[in-house]
PDB file of N, CA and C in Angstrom:
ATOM      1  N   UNK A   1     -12.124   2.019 -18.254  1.00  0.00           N
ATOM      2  CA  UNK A   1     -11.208   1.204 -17.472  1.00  0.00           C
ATOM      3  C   UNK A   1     -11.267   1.662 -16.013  1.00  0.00           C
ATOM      4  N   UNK A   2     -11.224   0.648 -15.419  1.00  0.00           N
ATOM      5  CA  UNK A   2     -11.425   1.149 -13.414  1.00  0.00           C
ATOM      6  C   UNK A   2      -9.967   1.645 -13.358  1.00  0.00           C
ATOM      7  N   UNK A   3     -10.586   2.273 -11.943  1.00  0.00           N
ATOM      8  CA  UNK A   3      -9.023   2.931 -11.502  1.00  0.00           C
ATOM      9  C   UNK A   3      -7.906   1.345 -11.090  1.00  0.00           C
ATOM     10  N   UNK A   4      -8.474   0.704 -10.586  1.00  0.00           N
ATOM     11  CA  UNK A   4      -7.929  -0.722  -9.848  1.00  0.00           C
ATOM     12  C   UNK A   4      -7.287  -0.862 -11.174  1.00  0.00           C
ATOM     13  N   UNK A   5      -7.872  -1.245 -12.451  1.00  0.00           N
ATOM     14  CA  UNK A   5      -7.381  -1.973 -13.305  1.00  0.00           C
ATOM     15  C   UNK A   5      -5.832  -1.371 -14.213  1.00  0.00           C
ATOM     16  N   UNK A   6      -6.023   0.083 -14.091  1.00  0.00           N
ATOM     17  CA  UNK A   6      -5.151   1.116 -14.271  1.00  0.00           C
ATOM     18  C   UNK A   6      -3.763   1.287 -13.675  1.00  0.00           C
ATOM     19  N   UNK A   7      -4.247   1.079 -12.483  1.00  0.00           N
ATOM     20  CA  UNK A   7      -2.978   1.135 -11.634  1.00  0.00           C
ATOM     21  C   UNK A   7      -2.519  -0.580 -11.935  1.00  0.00           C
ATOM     22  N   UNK A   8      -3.187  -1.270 -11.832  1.00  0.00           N
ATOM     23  CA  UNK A   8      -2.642  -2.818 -12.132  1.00  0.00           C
ATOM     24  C   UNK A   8      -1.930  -3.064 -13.499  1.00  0.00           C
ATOM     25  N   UNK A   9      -1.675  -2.574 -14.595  1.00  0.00           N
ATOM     26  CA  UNK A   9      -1.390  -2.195 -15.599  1.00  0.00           C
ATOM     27  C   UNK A   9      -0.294  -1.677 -15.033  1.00  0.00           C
ATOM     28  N   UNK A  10      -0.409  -0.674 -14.618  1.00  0.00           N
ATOM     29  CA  UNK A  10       1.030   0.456 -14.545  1.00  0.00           C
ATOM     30  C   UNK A  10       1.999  -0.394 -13.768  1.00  0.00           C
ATOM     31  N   UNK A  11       1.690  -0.911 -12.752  1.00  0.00           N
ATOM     32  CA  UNK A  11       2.392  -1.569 -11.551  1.00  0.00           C
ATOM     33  C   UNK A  11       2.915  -2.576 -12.543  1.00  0.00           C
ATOM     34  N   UNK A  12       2.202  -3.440 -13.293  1.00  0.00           N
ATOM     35  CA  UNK A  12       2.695  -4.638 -13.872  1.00  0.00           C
ATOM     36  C   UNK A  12       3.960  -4.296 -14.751  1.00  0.00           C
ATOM     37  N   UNK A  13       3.803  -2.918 -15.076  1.00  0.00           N
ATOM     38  CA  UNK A  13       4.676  -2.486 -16.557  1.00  0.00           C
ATOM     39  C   UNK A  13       6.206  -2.000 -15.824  1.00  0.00           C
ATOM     40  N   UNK A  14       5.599  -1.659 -14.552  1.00  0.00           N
ATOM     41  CA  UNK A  14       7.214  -1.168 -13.951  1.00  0.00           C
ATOM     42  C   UNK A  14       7.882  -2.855 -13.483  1.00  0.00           C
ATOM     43  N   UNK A  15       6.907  -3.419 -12.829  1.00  0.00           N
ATOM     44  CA  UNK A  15       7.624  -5.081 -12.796  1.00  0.00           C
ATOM     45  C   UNK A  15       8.440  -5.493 -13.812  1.00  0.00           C
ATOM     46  N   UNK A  16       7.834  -5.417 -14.980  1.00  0.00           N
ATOM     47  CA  UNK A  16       8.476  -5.749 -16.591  1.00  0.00           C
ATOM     48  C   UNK A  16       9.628  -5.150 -16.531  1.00  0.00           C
ATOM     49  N   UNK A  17       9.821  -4.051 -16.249  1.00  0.00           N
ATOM     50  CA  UNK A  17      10.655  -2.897 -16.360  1.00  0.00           C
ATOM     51  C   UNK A  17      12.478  -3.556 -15.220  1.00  0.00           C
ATOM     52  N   UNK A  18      11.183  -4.128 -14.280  1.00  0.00           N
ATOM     53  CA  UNK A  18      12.487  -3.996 -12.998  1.00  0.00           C
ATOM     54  C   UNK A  18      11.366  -4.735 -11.857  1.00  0.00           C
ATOM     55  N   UNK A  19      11.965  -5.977 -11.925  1.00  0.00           N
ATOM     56  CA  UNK A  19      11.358  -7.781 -11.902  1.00  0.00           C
ATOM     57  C   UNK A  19      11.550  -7.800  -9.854  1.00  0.00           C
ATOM     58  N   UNK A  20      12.961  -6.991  -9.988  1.00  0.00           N
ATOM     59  CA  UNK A  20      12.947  -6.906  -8.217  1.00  0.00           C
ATOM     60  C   UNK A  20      12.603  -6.362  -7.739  1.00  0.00           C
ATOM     61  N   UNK A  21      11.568  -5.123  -7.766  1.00  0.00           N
ATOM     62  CA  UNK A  21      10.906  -3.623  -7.370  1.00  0.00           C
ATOM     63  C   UNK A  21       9.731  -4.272  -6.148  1.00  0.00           C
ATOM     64  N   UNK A  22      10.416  -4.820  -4.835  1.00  0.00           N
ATOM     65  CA  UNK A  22       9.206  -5.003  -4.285  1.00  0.00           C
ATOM     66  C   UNK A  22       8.349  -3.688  -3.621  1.00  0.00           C
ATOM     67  N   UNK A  23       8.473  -2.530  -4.083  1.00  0.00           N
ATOM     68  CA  UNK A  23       6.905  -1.745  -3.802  1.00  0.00           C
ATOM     69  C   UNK A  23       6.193  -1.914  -4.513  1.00  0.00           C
ATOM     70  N   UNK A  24       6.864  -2.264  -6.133  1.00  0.00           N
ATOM     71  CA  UNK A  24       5.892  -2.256  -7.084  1.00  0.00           C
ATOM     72  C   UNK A  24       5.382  -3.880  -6.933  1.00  0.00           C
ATOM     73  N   UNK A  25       6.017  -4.715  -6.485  1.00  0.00           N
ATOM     74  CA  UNK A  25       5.323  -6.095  -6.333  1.00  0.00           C
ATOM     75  C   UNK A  25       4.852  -6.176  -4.527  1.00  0.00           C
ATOM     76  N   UNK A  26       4.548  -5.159  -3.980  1.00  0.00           N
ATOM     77  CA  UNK A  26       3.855  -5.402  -2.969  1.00  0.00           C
ATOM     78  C   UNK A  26       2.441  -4.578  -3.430  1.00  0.00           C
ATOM     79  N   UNK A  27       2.384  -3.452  -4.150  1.00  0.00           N
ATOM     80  CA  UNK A  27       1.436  -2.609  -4.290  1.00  0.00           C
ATOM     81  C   UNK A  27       0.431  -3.584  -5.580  1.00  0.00           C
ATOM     82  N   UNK A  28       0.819  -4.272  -6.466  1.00  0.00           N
ATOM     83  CA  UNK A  28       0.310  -4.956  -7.236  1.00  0.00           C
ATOM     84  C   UNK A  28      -0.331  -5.908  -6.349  1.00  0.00           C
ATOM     85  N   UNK A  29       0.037  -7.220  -5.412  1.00  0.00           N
ATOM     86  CA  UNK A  29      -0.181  -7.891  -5.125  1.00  0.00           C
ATOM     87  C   UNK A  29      -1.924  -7.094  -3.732  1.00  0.00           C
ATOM     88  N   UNK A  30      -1.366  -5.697  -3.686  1.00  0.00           N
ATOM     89  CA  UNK A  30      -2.924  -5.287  -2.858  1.00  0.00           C
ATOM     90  C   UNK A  30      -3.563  -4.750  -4.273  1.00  0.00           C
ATOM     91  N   UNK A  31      -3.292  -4.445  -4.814  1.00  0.00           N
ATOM     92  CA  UNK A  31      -4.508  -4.083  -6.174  1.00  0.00           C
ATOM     93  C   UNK A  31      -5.124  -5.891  -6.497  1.00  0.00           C
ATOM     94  N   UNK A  32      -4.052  -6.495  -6.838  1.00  0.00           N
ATOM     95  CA  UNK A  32      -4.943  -8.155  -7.423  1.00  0.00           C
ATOM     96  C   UNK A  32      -5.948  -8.197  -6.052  1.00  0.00           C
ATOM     97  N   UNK A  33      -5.749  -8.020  -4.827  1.00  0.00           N
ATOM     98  CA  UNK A  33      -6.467  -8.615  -3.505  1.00  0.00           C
ATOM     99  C   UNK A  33      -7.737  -7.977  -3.767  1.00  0.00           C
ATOM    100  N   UNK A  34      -7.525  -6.790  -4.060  1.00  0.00           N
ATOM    101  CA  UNK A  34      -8.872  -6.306  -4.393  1.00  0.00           C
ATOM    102  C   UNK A  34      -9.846  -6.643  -5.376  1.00  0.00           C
ATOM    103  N   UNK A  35      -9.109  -7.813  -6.099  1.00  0.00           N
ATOM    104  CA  UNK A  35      -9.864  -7.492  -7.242  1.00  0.00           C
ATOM    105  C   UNK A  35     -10.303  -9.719  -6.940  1.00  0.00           C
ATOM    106  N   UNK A  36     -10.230  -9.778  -5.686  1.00  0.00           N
ATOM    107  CA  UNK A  36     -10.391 -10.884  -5.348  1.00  0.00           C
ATOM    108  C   UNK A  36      -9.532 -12.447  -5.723  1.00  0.00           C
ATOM    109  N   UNK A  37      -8.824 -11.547  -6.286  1.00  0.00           N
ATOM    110  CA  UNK A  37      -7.322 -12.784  -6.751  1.00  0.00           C
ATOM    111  C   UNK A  37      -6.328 -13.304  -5.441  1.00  0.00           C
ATOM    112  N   UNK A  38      -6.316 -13.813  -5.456  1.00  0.00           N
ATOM    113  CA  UNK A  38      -5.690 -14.933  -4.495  1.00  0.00           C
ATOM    114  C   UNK A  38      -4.355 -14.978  -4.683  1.00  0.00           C
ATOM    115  N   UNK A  39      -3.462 -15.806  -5.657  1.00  0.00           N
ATOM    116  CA  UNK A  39      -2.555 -17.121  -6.186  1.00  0.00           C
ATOM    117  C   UNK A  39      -1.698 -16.011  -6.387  1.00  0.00           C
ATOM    118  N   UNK A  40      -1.656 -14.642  -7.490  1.00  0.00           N
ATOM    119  CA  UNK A  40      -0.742 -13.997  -8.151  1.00  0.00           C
ATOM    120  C   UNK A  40      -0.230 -13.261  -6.946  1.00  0.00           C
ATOM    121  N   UNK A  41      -1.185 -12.685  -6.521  1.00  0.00           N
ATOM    122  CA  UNK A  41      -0.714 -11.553  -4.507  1.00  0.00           C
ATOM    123  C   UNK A  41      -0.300 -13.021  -3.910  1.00  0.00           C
ATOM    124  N   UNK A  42      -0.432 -13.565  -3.711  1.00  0.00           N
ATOM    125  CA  UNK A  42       0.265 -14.761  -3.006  1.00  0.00           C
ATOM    126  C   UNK A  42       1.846 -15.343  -3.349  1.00  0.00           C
ATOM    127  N   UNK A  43       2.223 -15.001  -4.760  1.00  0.00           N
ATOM    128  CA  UNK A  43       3.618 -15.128  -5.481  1.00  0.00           C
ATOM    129  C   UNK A  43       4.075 -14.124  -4.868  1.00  0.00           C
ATOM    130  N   UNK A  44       3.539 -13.112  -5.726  1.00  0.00           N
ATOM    131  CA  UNK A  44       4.162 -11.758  -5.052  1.00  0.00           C
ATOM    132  C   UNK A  44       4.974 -11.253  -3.670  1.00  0.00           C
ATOM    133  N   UNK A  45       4.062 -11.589  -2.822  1.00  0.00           N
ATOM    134  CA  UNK A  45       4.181 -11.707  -1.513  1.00  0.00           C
ATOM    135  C   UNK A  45       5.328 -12.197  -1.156  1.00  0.00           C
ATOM    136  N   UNK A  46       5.231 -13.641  -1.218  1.00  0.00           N
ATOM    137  CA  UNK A  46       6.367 -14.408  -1.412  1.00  0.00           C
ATOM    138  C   UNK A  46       7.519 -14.252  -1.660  1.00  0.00           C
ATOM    139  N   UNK A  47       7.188 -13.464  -3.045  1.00  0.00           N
ATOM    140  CA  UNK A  47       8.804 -13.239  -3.615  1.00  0.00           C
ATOM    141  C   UNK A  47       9.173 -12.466  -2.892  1.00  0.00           C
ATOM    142  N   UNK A  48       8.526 -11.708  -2.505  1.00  0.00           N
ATOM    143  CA  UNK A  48       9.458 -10.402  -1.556  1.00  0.00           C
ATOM    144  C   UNK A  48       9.586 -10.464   0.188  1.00  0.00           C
ATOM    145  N   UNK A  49       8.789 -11.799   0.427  1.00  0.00           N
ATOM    146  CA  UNK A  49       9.125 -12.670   1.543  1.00  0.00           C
ATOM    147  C   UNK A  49      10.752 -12.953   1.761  1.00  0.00           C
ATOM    148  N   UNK A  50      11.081 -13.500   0.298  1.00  0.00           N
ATOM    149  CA  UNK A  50      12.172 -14.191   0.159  1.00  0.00           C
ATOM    150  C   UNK A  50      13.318 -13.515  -0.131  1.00  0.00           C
ATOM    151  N   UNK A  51      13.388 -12.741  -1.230  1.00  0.00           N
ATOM    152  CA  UNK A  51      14.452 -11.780  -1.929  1.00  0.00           C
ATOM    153  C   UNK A  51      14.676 -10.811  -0.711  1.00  0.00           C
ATOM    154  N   UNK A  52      13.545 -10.312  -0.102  1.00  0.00           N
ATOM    155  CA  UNK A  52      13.868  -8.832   0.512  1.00  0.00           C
ATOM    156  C   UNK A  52      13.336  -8.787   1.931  1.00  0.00           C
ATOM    157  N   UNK A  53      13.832  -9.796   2.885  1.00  0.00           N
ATOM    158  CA  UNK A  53      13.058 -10.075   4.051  1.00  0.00           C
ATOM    159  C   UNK A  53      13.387  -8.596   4.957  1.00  0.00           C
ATOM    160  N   UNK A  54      13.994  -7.626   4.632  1.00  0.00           N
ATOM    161  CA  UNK A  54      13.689  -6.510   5.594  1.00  0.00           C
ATOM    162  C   UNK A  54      12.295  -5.428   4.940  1.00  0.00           C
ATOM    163  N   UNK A  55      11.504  -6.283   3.998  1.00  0.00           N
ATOM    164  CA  UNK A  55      10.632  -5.064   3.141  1.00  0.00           C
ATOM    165  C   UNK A  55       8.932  -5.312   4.670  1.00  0.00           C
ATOM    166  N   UNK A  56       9.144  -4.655   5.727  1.00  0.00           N
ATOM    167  CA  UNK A  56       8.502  -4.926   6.955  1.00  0.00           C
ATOM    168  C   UNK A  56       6.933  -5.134   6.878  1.00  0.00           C
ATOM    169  N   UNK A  57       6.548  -4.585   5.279  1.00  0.00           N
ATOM    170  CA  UNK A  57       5.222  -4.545   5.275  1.00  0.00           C
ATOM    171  C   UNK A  57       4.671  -5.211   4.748  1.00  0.00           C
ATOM    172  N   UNK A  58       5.451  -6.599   4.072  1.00  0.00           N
ATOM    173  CA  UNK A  58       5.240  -7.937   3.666  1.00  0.00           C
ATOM    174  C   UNK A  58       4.515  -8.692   4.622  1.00  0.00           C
ATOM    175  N   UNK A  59       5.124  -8.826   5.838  1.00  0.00           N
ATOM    176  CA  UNK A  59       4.902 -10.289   6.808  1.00  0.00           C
ATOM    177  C   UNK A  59       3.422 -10.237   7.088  1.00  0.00           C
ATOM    178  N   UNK A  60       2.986  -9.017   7.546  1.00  0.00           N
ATOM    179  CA  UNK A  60       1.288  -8.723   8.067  1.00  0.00           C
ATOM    180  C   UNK A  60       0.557  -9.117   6.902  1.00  0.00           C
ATOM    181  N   UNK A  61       0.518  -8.348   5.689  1.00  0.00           N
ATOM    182  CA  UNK A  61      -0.256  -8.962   4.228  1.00  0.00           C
ATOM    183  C   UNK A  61       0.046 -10.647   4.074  1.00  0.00           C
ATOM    184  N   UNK A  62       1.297 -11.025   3.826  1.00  0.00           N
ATOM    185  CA  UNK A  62       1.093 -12.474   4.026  1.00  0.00           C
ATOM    186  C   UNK A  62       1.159 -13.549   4.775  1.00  0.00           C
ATOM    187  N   UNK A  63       0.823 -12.774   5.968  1.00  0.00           N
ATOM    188  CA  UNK A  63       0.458 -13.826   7.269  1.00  0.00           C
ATOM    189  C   UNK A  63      -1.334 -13.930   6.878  1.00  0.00           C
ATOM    190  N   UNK A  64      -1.641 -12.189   6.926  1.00  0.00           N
ATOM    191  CA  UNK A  64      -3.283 -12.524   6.658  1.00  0.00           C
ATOM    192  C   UNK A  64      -3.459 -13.186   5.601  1.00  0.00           C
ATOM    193  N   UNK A  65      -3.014 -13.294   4.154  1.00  0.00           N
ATOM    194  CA  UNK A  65      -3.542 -14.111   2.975  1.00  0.00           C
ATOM    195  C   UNK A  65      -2.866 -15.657   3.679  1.00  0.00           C
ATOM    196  N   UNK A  66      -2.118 -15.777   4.474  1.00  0.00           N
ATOM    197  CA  UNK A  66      -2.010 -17.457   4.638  1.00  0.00           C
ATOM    198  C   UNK A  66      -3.128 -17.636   5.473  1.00  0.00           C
ATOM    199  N   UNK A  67      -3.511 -17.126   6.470  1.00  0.00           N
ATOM    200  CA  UNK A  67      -4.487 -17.154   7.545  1.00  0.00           C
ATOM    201  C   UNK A  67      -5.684 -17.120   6.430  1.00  0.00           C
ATOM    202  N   UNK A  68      -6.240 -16.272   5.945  1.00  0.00           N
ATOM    203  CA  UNK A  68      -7.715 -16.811   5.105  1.00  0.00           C
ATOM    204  C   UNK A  68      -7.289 -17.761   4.563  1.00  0.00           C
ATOM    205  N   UNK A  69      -6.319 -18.859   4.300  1.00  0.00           N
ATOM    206  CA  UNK A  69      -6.102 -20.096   3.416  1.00  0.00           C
ATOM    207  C   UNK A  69      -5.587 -20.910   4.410  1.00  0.00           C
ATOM    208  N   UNK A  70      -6.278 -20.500   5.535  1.00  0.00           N
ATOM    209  CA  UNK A  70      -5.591 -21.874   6.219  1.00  0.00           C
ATOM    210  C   UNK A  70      -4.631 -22.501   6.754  1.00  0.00           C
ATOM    211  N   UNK A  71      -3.592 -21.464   6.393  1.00  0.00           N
ATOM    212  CA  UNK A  71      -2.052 -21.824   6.346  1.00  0.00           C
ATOM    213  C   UNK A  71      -1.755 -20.804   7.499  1.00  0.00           C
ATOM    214  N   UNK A  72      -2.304 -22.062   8.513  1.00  0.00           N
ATOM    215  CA  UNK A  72      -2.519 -21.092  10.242  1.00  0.00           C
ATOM    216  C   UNK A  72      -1.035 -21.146  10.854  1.00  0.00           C
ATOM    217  N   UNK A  73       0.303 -22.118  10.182  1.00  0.00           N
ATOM    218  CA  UNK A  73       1.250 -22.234  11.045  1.00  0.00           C
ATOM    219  C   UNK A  73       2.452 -21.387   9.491  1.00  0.00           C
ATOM    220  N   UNK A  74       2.048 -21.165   8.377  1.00  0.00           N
ATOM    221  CA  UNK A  74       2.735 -20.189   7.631  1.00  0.00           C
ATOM    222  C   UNK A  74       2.563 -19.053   8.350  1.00  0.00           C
ATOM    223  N   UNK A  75       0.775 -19.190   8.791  1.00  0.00           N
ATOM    224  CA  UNK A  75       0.824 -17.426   8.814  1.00  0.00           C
ATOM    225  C   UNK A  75       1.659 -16.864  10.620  1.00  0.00           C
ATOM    226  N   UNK A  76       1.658 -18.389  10.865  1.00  0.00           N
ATOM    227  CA  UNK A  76       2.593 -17.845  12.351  1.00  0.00           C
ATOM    228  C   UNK A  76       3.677 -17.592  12.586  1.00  0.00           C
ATOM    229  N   UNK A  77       4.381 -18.222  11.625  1.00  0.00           N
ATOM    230  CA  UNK A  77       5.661 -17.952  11.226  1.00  0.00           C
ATOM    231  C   UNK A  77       6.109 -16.336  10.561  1.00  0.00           C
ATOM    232  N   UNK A  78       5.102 -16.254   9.636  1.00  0.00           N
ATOM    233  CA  UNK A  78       4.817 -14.973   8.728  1.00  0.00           C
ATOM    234  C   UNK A  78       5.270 -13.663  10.212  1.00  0.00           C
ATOM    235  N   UNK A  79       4.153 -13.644  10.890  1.00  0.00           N
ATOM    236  CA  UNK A  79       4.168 -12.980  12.132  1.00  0.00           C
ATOM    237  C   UNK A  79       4.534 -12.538  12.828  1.00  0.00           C
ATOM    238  N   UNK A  80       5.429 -13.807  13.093  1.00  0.00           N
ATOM    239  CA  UNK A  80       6.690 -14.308  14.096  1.00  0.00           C
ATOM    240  C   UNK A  80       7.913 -13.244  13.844  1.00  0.00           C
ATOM    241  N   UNK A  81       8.045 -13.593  12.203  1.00  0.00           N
ATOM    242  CA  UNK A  81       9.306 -13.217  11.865  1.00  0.00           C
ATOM    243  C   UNK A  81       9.176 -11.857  11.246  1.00  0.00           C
ATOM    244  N   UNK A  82       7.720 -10.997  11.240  1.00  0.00           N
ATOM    245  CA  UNK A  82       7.492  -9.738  11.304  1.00  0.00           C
ATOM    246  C   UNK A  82       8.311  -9.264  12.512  1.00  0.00           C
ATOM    247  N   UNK A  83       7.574  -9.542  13.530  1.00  0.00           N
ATOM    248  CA  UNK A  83       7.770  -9.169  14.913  1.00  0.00           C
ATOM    249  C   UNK A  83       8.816  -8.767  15.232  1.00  0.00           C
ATOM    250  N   UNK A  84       9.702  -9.640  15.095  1.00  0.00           N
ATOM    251  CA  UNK A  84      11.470  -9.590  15.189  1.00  0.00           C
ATOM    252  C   UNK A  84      11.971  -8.588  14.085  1.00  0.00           C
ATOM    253  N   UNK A  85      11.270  -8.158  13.157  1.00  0.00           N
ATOM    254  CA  UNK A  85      11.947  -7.069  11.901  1.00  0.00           C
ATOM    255  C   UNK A  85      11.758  -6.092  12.293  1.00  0.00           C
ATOM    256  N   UNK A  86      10.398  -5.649  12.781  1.00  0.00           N
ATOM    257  CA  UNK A  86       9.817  -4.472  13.357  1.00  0.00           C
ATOM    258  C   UNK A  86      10.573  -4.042  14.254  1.00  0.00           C
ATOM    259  N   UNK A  87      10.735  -4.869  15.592  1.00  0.00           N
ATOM    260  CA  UNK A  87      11.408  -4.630  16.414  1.00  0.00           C
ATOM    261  C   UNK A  87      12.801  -3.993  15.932  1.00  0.00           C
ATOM    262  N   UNK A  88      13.494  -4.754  15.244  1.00  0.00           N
ATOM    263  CA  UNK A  88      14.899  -4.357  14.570  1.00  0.00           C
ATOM    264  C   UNK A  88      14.777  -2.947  14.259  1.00  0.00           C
ATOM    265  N   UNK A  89      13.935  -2.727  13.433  1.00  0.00           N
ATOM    266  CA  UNK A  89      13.333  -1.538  12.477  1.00  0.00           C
ATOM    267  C   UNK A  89      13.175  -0.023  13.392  1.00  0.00           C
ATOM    268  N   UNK A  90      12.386  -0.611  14.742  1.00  0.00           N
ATOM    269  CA  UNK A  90      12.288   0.313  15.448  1.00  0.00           C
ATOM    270  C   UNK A  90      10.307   0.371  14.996  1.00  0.00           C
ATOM    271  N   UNK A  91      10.030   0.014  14.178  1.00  0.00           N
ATOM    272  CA  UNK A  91       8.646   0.333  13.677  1.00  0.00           C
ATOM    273  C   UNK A  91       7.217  -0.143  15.014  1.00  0.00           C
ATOM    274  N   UNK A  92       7.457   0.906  15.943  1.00  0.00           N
ATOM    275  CA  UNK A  92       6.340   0.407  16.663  1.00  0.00           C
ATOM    276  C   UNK A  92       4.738  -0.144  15.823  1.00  0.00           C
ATOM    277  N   UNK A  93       4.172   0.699  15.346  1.00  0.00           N
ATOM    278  CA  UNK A  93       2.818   0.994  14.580  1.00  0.00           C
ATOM    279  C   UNK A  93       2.925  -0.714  14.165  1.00  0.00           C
ATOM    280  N   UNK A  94       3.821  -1.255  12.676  1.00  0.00           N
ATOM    281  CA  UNK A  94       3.827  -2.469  12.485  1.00  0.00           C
ATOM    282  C   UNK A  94       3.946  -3.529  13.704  1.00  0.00           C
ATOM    283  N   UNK A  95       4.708  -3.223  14.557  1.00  0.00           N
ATOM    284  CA  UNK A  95       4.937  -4.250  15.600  1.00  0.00           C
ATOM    285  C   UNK A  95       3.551  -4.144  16.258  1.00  0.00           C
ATOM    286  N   UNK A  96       2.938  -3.538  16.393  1.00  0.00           N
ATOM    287  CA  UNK A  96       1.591  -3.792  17.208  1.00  0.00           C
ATOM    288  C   UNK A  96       0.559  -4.268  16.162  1.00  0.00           C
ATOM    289  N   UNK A  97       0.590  -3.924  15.152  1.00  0.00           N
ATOM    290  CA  UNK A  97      -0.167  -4.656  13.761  1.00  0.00           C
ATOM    291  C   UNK A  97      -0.183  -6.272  14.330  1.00  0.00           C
ATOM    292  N   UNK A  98       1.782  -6.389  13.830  1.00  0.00           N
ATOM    293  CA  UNK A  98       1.721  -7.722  13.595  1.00  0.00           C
ATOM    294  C   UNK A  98       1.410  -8.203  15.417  1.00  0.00           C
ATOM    295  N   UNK A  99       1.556  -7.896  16.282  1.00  0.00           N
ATOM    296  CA  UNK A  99       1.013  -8.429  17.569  1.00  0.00           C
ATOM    297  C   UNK A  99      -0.450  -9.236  17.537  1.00  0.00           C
ATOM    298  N   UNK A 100      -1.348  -7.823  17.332  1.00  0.00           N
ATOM    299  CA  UNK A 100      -2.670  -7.869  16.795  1.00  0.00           C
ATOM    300  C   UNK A 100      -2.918  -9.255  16.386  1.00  0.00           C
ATOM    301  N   UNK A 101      -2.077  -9.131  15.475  1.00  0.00           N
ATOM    302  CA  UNK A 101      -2.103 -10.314  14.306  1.00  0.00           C
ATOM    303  C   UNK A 101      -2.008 -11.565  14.547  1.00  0.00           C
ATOM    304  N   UNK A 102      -1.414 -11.948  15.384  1.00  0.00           N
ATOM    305  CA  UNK A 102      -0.175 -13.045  16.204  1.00  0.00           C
ATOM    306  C   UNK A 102      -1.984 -13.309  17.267  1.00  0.00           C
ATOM    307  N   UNK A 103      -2.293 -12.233  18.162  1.00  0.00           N
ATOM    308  CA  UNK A 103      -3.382 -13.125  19.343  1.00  0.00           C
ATOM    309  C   UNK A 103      -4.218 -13.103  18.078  1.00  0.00           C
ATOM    310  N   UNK A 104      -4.877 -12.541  17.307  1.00  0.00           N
ATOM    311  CA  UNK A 104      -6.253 -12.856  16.261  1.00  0.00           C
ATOM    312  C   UNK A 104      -6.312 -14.257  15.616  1.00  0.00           C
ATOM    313  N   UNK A 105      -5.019 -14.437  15.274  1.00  0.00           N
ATOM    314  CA  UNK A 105      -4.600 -16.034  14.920  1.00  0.00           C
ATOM    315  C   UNK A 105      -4.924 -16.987  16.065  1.00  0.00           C
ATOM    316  N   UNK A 106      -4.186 -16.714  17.202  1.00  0.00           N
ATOM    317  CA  UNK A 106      -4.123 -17.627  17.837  1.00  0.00           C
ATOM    318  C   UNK A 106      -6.073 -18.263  18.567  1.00  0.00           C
ATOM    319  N   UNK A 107      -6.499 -17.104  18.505  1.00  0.00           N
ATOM    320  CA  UNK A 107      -8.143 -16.920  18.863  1.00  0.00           C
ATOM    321  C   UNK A 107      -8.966 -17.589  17.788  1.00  0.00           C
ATOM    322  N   UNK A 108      -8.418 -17.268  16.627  1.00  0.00           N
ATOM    323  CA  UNK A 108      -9.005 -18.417  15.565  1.00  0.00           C
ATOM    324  C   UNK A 108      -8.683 -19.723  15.482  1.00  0.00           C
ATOM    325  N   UNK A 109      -7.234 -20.410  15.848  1.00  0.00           N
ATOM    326  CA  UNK A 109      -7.015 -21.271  16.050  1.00  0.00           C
ATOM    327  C   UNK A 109      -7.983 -21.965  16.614  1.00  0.00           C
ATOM    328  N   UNK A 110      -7.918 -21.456  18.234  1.00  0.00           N
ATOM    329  CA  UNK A 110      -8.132 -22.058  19.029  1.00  0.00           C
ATOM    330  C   UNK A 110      -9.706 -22.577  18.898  1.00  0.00           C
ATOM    331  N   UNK A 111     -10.969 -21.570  18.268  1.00  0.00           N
ATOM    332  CA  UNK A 111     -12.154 -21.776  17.792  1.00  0.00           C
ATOM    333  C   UNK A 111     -12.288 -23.070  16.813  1.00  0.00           C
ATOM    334  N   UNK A 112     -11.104 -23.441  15.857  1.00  0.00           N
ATOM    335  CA  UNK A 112     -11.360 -24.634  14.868  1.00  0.00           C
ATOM    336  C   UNK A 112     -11.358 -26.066  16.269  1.00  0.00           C
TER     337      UNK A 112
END
């Protein structure tokens, strides 16, 4: 059994365990990414978009999975509303992530 698949197992079993645990549904949703899954890290994400909008290390992961899908004005929003948490947070390091993040978008935009 891979290590990826191991830890994806374990992560899944503490979810089972305790359905609102977004480390354990943010850390799952980067094990599925790796393993080239899309849709399930994309719930994930989400859910903890929604339930737990101060969890700061959400918005960057699913701004980039909306941005590879296209979802150029989710992922600006995604960004957006990093930006403003970070700030809150005090979290420079993320706030310059999601900055990063915010012109890389806009540079791809502008290329389509």
């Amino acid at each position: 059994m891979s290590d990826n698949r191991a830890k994806i197992q374990k992560l899944a079993k503490i979810l089972k365990n305790d359905p609102e645990d977004s480390f354990a549904k943010f850390a799952l949703a980067l094990e599925l990414l790796k393993n080239n899954q899309v849709e399930k890290p994309l719930k994930l994400f989400e859910s903890i978009y929604r339930h737990d909008p101060n969890y700061l290390g959400v918005y960057y992961h699913l701004g980039k999975l909306y941005q590879s899908l296209n979802r150029y004005e989710d992922a600006l929003t995604c960004f957006r509303e990093g930006v403003v948490i970070a700030k809150n947070q005090n979290e420079q390091r993320t706030l310059s992530e999601l900055k990063d993040a915010l012109n890389e978008l806009d540079i791809e935009k502008n290329d389509d």
